[in-house]
N, C-alpha and C. Protein backbone atom coordinates (compact mmCIF):
# COMPACT_ATOMS: atom_id res chain seq x y z
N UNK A 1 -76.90 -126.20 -20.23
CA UNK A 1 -77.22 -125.51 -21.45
C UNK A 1 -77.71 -124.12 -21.10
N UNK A 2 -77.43 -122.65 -21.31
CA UNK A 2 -77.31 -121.84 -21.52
C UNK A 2 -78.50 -121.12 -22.29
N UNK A 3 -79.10 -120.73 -21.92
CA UNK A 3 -80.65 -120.05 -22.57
C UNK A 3 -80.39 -118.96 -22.40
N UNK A 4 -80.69 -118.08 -23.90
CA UNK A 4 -80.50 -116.68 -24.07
C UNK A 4 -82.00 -116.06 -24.23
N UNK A 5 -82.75 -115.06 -23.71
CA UNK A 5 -83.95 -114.26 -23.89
C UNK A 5 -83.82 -113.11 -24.79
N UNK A 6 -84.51 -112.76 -25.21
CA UNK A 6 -84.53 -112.06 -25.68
C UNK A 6 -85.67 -110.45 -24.87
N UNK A 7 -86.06 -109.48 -24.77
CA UNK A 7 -86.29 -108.90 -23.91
C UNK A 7 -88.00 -109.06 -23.89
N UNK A 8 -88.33 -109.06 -24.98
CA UNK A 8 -89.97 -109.25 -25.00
C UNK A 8 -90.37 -110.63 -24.21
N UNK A 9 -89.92 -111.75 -24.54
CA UNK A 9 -89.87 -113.04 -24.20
C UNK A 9 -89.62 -112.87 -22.40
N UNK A 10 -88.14 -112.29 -21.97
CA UNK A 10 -88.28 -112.36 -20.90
C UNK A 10 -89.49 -111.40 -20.04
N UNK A 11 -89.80 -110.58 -20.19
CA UNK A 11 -90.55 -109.76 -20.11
C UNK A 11 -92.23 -110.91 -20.07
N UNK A 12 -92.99 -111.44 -20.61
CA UNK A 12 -93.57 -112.37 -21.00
C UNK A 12 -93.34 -113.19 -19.74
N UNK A 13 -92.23 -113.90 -19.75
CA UNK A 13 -92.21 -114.83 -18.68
C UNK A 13 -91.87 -114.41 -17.41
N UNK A 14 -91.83 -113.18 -16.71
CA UNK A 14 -91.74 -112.72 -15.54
C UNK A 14 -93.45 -112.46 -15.26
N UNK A 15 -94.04 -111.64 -16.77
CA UNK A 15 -95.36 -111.86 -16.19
C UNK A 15 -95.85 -113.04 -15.76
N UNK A 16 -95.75 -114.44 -16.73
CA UNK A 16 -96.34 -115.35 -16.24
C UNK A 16 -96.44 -115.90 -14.71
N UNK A 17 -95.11 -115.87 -14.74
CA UNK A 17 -94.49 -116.23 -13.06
C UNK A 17 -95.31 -114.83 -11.86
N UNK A 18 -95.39 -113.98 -12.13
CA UNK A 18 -95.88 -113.06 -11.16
C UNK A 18 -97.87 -113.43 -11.36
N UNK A 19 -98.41 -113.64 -12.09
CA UNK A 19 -99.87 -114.34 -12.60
C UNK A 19 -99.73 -115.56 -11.94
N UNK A 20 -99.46 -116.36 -11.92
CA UNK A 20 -99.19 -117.77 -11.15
C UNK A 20 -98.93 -117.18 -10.18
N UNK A 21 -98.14 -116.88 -9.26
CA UNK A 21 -97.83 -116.36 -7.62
C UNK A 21 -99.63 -115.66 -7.30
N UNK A 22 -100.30 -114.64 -7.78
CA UNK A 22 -101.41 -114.34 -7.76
C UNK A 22 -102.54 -114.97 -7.19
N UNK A 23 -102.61 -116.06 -8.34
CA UNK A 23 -103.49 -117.60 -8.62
C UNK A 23 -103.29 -118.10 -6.94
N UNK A 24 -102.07 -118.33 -6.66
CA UNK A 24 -101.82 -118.82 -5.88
C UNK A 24 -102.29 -118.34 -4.03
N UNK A 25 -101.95 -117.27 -4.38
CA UNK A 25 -102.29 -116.10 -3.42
C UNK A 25 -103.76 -116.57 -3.22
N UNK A 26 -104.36 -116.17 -4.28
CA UNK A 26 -105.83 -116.31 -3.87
C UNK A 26 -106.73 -117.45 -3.72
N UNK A 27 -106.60 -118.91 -4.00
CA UNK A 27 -106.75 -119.94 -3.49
C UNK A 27 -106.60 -120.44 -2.46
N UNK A 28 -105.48 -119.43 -1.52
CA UNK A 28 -105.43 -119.79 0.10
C UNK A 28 -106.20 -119.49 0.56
N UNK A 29 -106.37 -119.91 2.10
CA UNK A 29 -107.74 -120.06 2.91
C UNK A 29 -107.37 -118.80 3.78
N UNK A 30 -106.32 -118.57 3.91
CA UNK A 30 -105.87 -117.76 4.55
C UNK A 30 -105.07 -116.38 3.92
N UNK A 31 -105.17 -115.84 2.93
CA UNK A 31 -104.57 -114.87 2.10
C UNK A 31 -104.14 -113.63 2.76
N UNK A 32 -104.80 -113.26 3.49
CA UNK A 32 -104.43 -111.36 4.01
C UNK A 32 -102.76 -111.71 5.25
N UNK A 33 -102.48 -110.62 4.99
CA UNK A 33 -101.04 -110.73 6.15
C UNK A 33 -101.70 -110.09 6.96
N UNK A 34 -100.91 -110.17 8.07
CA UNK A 34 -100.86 -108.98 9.18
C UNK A 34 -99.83 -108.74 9.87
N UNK A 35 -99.29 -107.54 9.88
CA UNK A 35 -97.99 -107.39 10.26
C UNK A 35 -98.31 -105.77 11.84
N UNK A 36 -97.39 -106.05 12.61
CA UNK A 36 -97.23 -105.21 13.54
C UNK A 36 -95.91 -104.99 14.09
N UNK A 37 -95.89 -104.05 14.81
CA UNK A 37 -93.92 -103.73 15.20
C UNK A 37 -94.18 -103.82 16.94
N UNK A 38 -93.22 -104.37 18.05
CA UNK A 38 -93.40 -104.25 18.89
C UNK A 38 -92.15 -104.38 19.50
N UNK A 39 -91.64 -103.31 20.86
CA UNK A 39 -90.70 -103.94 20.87
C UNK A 39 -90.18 -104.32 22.67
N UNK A 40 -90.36 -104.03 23.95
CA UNK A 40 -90.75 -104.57 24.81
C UNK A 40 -91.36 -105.85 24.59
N UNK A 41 -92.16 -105.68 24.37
CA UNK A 41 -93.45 -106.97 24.54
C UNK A 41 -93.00 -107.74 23.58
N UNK A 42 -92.02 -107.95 23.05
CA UNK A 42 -91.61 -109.18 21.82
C UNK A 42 -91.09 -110.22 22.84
N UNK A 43 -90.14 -110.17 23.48
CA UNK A 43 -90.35 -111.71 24.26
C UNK A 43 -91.19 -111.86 25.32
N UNK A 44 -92.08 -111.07 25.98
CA UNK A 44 -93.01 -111.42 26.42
C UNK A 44 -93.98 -112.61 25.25
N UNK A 45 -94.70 -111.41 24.32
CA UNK A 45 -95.42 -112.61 23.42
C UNK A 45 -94.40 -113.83 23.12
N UNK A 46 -93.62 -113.96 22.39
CA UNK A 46 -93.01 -115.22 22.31
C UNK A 46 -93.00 -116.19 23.58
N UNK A 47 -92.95 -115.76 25.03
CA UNK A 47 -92.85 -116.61 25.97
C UNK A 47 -94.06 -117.22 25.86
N UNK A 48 -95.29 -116.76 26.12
CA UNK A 48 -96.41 -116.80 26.31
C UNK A 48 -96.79 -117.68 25.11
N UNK A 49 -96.51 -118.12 23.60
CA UNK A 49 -96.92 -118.34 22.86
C UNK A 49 -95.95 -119.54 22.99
N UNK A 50 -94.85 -119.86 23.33
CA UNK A 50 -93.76 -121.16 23.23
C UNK A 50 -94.98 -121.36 25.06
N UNK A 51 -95.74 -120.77 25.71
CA UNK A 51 -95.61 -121.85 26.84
C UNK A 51 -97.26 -122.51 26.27
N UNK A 52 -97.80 -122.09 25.25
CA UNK A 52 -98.89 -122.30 25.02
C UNK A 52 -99.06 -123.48 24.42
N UNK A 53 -97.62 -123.65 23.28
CA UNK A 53 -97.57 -124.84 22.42
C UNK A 53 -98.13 -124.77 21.00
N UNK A 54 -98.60 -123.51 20.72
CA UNK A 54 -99.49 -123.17 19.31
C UNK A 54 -98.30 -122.60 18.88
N UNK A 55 -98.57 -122.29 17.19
CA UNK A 55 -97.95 -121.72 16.12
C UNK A 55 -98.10 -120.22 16.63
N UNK A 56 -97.68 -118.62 16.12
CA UNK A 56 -97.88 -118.20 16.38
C UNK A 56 -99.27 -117.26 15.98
N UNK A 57 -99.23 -118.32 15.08
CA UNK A 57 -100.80 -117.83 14.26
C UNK A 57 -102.02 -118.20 14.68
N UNK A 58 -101.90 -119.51 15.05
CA UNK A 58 -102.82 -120.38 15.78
C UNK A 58 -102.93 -119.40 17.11
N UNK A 59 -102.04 -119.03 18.01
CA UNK A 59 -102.07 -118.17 18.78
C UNK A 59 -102.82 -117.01 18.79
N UNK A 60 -102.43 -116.26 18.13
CA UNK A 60 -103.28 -114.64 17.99
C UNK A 60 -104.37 -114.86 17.37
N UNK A 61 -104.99 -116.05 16.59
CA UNK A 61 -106.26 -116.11 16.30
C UNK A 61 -106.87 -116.98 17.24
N UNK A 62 -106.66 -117.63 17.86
CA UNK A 62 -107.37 -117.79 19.02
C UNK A 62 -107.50 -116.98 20.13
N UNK A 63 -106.32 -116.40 20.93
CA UNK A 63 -106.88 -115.05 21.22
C UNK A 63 -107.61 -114.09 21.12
N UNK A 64 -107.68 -113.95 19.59
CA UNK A 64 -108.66 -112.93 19.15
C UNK A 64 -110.32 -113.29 19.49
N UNK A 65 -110.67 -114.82 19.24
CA UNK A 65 -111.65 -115.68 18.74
C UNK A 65 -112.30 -116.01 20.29
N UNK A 66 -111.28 -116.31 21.07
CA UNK A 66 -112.17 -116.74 22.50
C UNK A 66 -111.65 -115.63 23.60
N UNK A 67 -110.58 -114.66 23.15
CA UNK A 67 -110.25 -113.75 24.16
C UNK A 67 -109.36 -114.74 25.48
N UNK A 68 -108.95 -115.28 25.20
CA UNK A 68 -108.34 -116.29 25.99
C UNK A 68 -107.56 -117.38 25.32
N UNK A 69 -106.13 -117.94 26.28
CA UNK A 69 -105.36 -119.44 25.23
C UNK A 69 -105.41 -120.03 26.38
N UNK A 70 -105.80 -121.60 25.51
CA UNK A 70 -106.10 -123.18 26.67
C UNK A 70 -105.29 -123.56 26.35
N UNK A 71 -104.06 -123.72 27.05
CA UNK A 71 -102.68 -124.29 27.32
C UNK A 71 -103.20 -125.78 27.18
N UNK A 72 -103.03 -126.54 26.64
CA UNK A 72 -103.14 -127.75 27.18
C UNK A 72 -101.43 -128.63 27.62
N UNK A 73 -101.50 -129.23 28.28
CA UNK A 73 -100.37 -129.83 29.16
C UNK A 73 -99.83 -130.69 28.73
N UNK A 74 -98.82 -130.32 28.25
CA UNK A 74 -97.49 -131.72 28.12
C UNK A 74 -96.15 -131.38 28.15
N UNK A 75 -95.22 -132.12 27.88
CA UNK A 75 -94.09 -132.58 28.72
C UNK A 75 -93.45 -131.00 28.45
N UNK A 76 -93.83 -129.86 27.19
CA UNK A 76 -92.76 -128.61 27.43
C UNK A 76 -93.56 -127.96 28.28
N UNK A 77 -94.84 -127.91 28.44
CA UNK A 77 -95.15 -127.09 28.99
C UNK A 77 -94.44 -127.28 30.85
N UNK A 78 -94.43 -128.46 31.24
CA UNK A 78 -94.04 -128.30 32.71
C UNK A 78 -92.45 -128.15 32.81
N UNK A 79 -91.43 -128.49 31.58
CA UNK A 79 -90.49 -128.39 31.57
C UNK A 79 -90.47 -126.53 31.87
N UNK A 80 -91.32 -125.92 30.93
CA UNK A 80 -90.95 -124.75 31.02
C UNK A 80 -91.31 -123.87 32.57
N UNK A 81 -92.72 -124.56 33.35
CA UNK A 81 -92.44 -124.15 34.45
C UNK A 81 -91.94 -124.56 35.08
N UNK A 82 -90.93 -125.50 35.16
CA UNK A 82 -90.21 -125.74 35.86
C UNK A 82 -88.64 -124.86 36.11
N UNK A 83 -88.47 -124.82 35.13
CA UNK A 83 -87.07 -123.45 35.08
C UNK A 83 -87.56 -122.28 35.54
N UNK A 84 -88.91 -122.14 35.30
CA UNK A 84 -89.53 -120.70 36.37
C UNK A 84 -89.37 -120.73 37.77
N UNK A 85 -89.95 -121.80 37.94
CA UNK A 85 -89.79 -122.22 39.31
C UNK A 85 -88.62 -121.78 39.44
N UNK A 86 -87.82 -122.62 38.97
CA UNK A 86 -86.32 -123.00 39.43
C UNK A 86 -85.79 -121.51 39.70
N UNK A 87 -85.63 -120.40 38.57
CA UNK A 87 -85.04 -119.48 38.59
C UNK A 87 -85.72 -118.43 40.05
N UNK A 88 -87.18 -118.58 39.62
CA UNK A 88 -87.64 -118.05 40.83
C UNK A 88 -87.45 -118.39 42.00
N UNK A 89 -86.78 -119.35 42.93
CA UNK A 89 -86.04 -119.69 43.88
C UNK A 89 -84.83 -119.27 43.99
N UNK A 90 -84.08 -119.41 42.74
CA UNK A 90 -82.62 -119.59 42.72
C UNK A 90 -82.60 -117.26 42.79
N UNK A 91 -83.75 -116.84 42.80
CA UNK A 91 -83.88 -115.26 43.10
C UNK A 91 -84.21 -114.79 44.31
N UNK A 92 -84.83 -115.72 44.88
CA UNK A 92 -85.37 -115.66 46.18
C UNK A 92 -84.11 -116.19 46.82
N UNK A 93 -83.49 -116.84 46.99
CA UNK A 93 -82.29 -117.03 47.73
C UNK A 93 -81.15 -116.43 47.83
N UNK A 94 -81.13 -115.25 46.69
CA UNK A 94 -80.21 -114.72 46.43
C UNK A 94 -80.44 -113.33 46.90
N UNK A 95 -81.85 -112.85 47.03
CA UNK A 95 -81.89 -111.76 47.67
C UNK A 95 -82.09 -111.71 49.16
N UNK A 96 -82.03 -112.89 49.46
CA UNK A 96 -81.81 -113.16 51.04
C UNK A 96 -83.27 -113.64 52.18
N UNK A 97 -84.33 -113.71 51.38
CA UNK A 97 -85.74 -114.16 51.37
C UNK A 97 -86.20 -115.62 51.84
């Protein structure tokens, strides 16, 4: 079924919908963004944050909070040093070392 507005009406209900998104906004515990541009250091941080095992939010606020991230240990984390390893050999052999 096919609903026609009229312009006041729609007008009306875009406010409502943008008032609700608001509401919403501000009931989170967490409301403010933070945004930054980087561009080297973008897969650095991502490595560092996939070897950590946190979100990336959980990440930079703990960083911020203890100045330091406690990796704790399980099965990705040694998977992932393990391909370090690995590659780091498989470099060392190749440059003749």
């Amino acid at each position: 079924m096919k609903m026609m507005f009229r312009p006041e009406s729609l007008q009306r209900r875009t406010k409502q919908i943008k008032s609700n998104n608001k509401k919403n906004e501000e009931n989170r515990k967490r409301n403010r963004i933070l945004n930054f541009r980087v561009s080297e250091e973008y897969d650095l941080i991502n490595k560092q944050i996939e070897i950590s095992g946190l979100s990336k939010q959980e990440y930079f606020i703990q960083l911020l909070r203890e100045h330091q991230i406690k990796i704790i240990a399980d099965y990705r984390v040694l998977e992932i040093y393990q391909k370090r390893y690995f590659n780091w050999q498989k470099w060392l052999k190749s440059s003749g070392n």
